[in-house]
PDB file of N, CA and C in Angstrom:
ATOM      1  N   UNK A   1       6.796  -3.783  -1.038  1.00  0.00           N
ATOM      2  CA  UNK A   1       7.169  -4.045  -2.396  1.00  0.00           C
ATOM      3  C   UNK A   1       8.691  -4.162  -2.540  1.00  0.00           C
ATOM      4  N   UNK A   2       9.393  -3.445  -1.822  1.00  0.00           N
ATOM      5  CA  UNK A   2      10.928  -3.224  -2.379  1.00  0.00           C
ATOM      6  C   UNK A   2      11.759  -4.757  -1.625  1.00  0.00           C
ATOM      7  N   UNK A   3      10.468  -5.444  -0.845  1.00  0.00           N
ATOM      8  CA  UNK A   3      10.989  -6.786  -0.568  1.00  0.00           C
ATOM      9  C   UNK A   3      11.490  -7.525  -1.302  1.00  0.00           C
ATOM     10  N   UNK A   4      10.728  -7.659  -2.443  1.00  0.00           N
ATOM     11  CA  UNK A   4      10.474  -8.473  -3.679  1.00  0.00           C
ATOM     12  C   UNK A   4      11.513  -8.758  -4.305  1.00  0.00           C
ATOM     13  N   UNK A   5      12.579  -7.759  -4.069  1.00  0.00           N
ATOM     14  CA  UNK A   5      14.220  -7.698  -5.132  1.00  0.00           C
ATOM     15  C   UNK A   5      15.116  -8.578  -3.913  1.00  0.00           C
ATOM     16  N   UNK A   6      14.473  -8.907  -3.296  1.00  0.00           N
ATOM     17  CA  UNK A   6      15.228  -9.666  -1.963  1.00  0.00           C
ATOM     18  C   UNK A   6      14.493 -11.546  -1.836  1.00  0.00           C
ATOM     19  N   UNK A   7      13.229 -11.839  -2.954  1.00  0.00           N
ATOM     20  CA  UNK A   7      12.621 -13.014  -2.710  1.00  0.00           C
ATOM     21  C   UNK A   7      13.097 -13.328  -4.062  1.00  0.00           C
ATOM     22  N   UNK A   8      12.905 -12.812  -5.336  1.00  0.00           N
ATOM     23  CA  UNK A   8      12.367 -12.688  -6.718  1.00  0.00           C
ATOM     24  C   UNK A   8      14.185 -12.555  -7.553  1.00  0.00           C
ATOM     25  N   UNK A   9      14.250 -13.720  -8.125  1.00  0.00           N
ATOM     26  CA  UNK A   9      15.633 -13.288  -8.746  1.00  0.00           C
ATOM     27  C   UNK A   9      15.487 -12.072  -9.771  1.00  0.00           C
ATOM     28  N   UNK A  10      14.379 -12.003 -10.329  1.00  0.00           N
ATOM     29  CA  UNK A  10      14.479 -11.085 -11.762  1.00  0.00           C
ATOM     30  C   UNK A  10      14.096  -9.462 -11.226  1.00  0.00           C
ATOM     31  N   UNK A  11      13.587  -9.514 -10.058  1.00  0.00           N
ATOM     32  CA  UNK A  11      13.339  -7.929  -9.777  1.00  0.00           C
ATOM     33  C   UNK A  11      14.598  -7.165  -9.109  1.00  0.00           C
ATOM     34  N   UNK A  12      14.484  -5.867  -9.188  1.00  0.00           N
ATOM     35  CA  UNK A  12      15.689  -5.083  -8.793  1.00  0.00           C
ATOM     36  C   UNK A  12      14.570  -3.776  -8.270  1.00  0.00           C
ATOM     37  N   UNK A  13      15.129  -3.147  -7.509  1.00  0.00           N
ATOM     38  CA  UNK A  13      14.646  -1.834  -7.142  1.00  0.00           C
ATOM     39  C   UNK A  13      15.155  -0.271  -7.494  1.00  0.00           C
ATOM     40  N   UNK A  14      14.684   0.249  -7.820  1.00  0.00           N
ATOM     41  CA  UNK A  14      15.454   1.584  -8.825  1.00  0.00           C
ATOM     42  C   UNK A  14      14.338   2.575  -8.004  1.00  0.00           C
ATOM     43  N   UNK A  15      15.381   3.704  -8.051  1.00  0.00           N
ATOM     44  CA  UNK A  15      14.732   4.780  -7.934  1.00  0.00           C
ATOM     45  C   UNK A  15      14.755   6.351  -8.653  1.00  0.00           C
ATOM     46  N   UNK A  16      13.680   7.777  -8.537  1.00  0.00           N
ATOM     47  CA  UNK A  16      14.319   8.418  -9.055  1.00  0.00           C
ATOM     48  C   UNK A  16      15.249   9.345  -7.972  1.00  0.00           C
ATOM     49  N   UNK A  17      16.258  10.052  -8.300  1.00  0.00           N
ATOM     50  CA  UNK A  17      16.989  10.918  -7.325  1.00  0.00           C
ATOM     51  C   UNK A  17      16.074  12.040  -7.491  1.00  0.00           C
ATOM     52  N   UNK A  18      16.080  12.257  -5.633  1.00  0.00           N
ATOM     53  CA  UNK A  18      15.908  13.574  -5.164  1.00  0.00           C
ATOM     54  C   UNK A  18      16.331  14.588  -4.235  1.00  0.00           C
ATOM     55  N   UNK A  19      15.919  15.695  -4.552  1.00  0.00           N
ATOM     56  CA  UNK A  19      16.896  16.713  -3.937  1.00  0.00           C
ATOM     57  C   UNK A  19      15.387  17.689  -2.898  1.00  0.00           C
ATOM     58  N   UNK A  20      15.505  17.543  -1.684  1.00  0.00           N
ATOM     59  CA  UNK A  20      14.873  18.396  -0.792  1.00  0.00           C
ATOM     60  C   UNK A  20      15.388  19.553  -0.563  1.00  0.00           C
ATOM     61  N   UNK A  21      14.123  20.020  -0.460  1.00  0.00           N
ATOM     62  CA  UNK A  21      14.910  21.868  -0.430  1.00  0.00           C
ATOM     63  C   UNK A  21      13.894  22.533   0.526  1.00  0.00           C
ATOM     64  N   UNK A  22      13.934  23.637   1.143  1.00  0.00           N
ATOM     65  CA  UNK A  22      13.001  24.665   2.077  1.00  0.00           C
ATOM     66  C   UNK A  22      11.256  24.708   0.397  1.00  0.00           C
ATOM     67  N   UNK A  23      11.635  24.431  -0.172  1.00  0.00           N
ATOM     68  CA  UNK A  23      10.712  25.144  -1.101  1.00  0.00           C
ATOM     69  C   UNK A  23       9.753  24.029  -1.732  1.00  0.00           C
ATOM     70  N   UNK A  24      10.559  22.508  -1.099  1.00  0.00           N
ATOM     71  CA  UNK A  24       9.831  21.423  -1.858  1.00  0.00           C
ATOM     72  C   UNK A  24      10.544  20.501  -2.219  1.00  0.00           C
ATOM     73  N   UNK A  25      10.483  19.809  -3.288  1.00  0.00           N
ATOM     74  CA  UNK A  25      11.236  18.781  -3.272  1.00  0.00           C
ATOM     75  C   UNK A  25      11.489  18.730  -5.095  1.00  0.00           C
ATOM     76  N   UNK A  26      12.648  18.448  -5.299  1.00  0.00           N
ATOM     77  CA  UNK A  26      13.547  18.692  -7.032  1.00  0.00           C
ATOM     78  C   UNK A  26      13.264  17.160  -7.626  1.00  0.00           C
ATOM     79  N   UNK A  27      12.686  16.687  -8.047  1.00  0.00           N
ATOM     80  CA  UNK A  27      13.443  14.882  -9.059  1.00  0.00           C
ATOM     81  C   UNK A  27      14.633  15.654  -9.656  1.00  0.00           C
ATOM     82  N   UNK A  28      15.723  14.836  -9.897  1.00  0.00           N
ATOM     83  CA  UNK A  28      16.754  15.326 -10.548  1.00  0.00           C
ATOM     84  C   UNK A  28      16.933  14.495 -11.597  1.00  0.00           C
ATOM     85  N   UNK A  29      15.539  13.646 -12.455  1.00  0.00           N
ATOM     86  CA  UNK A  29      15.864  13.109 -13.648  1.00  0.00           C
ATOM     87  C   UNK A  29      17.059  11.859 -13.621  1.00  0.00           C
ATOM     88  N   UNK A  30      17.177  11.282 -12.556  1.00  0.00           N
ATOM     89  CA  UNK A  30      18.459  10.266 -12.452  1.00  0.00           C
ATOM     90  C   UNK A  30      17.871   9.539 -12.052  1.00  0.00           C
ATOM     91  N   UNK A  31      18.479   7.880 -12.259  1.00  0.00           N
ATOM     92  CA  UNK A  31      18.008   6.717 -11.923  1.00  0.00           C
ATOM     93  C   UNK A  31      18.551   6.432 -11.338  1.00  0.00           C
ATOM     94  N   UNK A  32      18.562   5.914 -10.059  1.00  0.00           N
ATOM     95  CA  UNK A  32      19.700   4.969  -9.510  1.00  0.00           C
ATOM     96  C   UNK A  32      19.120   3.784  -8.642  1.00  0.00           C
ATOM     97  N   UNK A  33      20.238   2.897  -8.046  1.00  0.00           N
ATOM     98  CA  UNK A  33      19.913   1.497  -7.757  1.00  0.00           C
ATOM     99  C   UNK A  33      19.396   1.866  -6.618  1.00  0.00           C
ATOM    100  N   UNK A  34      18.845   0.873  -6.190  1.00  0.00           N
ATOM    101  CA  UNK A  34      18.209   1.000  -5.072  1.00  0.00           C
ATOM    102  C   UNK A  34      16.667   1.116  -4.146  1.00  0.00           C
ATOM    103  N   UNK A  35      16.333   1.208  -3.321  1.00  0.00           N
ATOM    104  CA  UNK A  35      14.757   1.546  -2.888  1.00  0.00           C
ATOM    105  C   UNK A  35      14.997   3.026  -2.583  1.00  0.00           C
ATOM    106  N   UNK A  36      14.026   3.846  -2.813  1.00  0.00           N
ATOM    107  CA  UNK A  36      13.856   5.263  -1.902  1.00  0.00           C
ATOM    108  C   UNK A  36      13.662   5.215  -0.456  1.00  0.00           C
ATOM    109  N   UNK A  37      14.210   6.488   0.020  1.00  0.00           N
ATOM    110  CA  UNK A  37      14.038   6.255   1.466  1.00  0.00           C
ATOM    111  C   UNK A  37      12.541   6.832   2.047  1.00  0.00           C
ATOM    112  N   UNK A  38      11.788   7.164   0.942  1.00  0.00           N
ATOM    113  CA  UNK A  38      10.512   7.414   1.230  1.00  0.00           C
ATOM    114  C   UNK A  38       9.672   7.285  -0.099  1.00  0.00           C
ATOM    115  N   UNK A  39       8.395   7.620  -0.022  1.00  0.00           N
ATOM    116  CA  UNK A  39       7.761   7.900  -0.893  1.00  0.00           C
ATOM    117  C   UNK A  39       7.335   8.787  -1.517  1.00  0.00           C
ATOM    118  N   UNK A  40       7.690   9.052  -2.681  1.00  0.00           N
ATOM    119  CA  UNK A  40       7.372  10.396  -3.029  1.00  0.00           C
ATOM    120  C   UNK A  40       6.016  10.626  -3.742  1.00  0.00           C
ATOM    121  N   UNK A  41       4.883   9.137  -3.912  1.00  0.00           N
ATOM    122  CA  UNK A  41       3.745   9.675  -4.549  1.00  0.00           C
ATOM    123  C   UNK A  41       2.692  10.854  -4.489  1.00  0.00           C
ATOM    124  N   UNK A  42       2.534  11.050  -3.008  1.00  0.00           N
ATOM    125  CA  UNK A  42       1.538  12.585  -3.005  1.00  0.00           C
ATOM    126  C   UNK A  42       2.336  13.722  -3.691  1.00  0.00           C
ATOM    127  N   UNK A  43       3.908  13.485  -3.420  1.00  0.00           N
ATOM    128  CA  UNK A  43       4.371  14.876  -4.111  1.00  0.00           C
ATOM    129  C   UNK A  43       4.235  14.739  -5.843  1.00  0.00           C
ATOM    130  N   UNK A  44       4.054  13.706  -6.045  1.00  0.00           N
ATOM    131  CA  UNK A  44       3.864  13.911  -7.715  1.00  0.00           C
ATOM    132  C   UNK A  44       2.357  13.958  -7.509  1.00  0.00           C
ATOM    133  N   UNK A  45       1.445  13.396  -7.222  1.00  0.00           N
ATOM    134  CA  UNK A  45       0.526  13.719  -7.699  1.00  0.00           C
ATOM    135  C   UNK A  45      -0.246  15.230  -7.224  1.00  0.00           C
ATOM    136  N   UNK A  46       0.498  15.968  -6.343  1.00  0.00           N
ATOM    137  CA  UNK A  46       0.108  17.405  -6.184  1.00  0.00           C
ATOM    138  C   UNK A  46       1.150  17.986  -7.155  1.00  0.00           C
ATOM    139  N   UNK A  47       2.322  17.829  -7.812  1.00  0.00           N
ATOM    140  CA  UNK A  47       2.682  18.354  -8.911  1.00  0.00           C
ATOM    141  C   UNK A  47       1.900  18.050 -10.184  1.00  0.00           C
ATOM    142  N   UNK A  48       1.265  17.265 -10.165  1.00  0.00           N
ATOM    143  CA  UNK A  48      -0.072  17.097 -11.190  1.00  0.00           C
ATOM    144  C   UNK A  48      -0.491  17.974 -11.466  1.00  0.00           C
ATOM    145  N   UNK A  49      -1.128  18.424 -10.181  1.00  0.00           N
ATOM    146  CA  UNK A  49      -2.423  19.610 -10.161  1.00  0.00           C
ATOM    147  C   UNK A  49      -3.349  18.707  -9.331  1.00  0.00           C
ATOM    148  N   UNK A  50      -3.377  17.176  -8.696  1.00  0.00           N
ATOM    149  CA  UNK A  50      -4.514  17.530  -7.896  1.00  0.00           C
ATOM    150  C   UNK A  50      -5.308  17.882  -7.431  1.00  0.00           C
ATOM    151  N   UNK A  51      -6.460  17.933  -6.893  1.00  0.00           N
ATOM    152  CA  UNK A  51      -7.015  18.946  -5.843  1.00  0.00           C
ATOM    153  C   UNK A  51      -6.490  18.625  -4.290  1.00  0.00           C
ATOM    154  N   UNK A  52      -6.575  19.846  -3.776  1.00  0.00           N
ATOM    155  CA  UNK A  52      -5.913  19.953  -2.392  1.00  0.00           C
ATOM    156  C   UNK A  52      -6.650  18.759  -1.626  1.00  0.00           C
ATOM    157  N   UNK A  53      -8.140  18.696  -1.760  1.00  0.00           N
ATOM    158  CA  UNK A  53      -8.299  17.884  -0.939  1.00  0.00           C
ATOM    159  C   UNK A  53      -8.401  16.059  -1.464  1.00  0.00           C
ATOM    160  N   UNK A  54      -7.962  16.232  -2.457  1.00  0.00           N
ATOM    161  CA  UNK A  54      -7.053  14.546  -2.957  1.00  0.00           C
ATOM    162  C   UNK A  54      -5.806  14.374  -2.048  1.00  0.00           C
ATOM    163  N   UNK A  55      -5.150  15.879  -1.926  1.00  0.00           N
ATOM    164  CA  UNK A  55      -3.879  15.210  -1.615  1.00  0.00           C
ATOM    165  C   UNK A  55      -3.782  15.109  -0.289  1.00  0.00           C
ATOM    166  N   UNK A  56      -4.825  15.985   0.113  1.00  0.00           N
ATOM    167  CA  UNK A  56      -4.838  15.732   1.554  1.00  0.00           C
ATOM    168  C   UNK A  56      -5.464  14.363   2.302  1.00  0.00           C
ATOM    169  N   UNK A  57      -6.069  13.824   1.379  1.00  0.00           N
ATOM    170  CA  UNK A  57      -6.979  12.394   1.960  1.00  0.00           C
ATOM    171  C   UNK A  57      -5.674  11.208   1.876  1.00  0.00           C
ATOM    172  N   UNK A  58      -4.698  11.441   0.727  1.00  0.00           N
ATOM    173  CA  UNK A  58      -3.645  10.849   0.543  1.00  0.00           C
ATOM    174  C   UNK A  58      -2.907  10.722   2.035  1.00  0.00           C
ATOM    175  N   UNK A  59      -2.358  11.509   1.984  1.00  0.00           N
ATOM    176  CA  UNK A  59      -1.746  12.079   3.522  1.00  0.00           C
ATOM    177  C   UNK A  59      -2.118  11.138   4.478  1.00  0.00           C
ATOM    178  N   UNK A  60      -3.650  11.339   4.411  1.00  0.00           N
ATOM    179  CA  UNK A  60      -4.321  10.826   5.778  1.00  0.00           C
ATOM    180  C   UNK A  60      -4.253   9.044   5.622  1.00  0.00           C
ATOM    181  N   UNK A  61      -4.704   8.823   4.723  1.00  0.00           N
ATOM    182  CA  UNK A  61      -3.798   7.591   4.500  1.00  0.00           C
ATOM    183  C   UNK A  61      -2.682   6.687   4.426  1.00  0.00           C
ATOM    184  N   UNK A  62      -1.821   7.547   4.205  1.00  0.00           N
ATOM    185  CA  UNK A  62      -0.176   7.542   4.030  1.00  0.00           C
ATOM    186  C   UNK A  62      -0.346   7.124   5.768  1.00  0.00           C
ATOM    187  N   UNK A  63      -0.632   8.277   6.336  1.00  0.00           N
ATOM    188  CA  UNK A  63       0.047   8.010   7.889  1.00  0.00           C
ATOM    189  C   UNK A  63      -0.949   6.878   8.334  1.00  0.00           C
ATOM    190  N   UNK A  64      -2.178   6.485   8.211  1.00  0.00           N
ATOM    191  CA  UNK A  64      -2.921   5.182   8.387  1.00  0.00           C
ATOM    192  C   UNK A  64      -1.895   4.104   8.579  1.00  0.00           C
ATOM    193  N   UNK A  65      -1.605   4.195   6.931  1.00  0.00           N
ATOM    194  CA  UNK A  65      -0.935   2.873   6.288  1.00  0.00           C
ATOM    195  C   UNK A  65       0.927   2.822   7.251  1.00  0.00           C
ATOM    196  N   UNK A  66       1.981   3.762   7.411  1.00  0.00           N
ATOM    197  CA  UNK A  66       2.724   3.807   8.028  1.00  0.00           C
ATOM    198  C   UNK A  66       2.809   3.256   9.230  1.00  0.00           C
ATOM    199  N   UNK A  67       1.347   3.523  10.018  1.00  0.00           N
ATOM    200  CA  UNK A  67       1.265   3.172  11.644  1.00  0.00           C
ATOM    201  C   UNK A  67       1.477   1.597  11.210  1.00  0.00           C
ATOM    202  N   UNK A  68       0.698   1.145  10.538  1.00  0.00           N
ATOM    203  CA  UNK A  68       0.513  -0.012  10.353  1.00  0.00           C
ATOM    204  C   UNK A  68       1.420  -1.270   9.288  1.00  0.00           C
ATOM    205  N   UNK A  69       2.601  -0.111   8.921  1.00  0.00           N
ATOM    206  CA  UNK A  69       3.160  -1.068   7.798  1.00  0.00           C
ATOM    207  C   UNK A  69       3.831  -1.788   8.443  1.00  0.00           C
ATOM    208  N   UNK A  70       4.408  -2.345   9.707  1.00  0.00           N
ATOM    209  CA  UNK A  70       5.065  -3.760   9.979  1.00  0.00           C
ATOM    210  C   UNK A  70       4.129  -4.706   9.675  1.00  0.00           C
ATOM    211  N   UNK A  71       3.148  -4.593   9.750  1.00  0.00           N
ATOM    212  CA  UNK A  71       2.591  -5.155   9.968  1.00  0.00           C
ATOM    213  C   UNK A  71       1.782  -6.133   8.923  1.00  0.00           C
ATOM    214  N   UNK A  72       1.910  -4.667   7.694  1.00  0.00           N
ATOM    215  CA  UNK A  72       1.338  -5.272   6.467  1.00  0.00           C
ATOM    216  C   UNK A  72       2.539  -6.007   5.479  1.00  0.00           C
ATOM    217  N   UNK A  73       3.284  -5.643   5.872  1.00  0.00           N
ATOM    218  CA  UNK A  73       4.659  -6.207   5.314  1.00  0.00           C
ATOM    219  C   UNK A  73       4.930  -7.577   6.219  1.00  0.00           C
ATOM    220  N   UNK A  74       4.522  -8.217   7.096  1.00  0.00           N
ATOM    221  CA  UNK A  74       4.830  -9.114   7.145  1.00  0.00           C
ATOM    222  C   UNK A  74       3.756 -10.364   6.438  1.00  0.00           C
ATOM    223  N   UNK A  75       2.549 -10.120   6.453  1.00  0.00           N
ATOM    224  CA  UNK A  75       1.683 -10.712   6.093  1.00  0.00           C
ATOM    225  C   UNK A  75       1.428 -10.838   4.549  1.00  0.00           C
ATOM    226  N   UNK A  76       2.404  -9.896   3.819  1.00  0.00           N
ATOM    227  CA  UNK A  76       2.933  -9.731   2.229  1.00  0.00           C
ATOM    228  C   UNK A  76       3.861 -10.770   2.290  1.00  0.00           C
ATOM    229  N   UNK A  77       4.941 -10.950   3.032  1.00  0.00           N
ATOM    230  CA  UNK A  77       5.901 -11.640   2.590  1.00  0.00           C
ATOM    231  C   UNK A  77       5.212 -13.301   2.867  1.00  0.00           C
ATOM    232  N   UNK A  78       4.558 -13.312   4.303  1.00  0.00           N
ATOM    233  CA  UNK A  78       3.952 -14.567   4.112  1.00  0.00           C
ATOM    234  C   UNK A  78       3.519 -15.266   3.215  1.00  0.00           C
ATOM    235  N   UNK A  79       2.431 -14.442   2.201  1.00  0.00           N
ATOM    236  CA  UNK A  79       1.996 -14.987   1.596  1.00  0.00           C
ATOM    237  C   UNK A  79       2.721 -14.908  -0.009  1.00  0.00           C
ATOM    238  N   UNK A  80       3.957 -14.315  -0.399  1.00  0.00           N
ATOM    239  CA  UNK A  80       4.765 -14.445  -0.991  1.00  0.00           C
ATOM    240  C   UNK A  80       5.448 -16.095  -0.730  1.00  0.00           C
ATOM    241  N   UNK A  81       5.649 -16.787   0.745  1.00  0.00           N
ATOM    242  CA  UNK A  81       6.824 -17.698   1.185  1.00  0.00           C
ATOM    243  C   UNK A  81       5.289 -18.795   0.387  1.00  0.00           C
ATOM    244  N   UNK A  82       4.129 -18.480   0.920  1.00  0.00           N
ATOM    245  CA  UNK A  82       3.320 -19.510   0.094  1.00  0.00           C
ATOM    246  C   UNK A  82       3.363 -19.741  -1.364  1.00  0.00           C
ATOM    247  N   UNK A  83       3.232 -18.487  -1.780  1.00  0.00           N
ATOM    248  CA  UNK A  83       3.390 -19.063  -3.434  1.00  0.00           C
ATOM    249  C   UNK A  83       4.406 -19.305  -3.943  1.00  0.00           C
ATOM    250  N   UNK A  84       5.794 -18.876  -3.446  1.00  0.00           N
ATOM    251  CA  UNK A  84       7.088 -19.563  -4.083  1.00  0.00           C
ATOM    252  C   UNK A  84       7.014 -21.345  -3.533  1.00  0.00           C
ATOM    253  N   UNK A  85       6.372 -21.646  -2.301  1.00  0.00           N
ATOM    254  CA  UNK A  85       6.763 -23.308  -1.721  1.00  0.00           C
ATOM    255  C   UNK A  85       6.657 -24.072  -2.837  1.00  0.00           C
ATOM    256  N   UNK A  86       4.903 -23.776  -3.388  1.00  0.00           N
ATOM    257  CA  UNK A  86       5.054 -24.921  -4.680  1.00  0.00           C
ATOM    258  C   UNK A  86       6.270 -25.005  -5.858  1.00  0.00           C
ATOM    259  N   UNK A  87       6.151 -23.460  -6.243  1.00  0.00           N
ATOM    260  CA  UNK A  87       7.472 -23.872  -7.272  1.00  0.00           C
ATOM    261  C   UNK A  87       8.630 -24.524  -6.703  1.00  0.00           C
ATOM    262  N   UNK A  88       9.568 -24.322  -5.711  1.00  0.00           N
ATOM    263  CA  UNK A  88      10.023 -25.251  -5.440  1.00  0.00           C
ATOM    264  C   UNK A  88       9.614 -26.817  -5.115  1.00  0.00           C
ATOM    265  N   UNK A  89       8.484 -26.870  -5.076  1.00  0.00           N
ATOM    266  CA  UNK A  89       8.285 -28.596  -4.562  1.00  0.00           C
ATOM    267  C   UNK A  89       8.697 -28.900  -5.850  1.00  0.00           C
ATOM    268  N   UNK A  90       8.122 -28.325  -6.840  1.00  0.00           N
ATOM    269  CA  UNK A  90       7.913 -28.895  -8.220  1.00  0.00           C
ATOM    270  C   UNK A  90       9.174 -28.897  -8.660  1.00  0.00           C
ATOM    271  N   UNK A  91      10.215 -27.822  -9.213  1.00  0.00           N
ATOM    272  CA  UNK A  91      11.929 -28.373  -9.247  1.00  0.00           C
ATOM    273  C   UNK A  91      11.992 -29.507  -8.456  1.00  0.00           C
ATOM    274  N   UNK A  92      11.713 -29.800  -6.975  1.00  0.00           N
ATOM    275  CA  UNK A  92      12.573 -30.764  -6.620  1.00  0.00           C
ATOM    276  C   UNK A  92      12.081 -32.197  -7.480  1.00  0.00           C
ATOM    277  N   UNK A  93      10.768 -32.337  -7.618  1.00  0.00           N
ATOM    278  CA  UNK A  93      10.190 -33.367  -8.402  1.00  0.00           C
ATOM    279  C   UNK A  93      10.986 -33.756  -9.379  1.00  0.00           C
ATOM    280  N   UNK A  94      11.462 -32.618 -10.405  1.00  0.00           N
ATOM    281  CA  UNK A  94      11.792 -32.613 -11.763  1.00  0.00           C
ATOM    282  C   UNK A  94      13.363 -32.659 -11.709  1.00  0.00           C
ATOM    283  N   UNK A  95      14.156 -33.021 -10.574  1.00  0.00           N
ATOM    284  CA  UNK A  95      15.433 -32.973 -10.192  1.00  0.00           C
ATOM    285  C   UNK A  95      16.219 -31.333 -10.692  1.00  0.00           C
ATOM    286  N   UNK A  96      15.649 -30.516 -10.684  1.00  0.00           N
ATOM    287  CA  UNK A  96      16.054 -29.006 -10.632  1.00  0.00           C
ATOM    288  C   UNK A  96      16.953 -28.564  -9.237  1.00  0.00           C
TER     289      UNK A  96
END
């Protein structure tokens, strides 16, 4: 996803700031530019209240999906380079 601010003129990538600690992990309520250097969804959704074993199936997925994210990220952007080709054919038609 955080490709997208790199294909897509109108997207940007933002994140929230965080602060790791021995005890867990802080949001510090700040926005800033940029992609995160990880993901922080299981930790919000076990600050939810989850159940343990939601967050644990998460997990197990998370690392699934990791082994495998070159991989899925390239086959995202592919088919991103497909759907931008037409709009450009079409500017060039229309002298854009």
């Amino acid at each position: 996803m955080t490709e997208l601010a790199d294909l897509l003129p109108g997207v940007k990538n933002v994140h929230v700031a965080v602060a790791e600690t021995p005890a867990g992990i802080v949001f510090l309520k700040r926005v800033e530019a940029g992609s995160a250097d990880k993901s922080y969804g299981i930790e919000v959704a076990r600050l939810a209240g989850l159940p343990r074993s939601v967050i644990q199936r998460a997990r197990e997925v998370l690392q699934k999906h990791e082994r495998n994210e070159h991989k899925l990220s390239e086959k995202a952007l592919a088919g991103i380079g497909q759907w931008r080709a037409p709009a450009r054919a079409a500017a060039n038609v229309h002298g854009d």
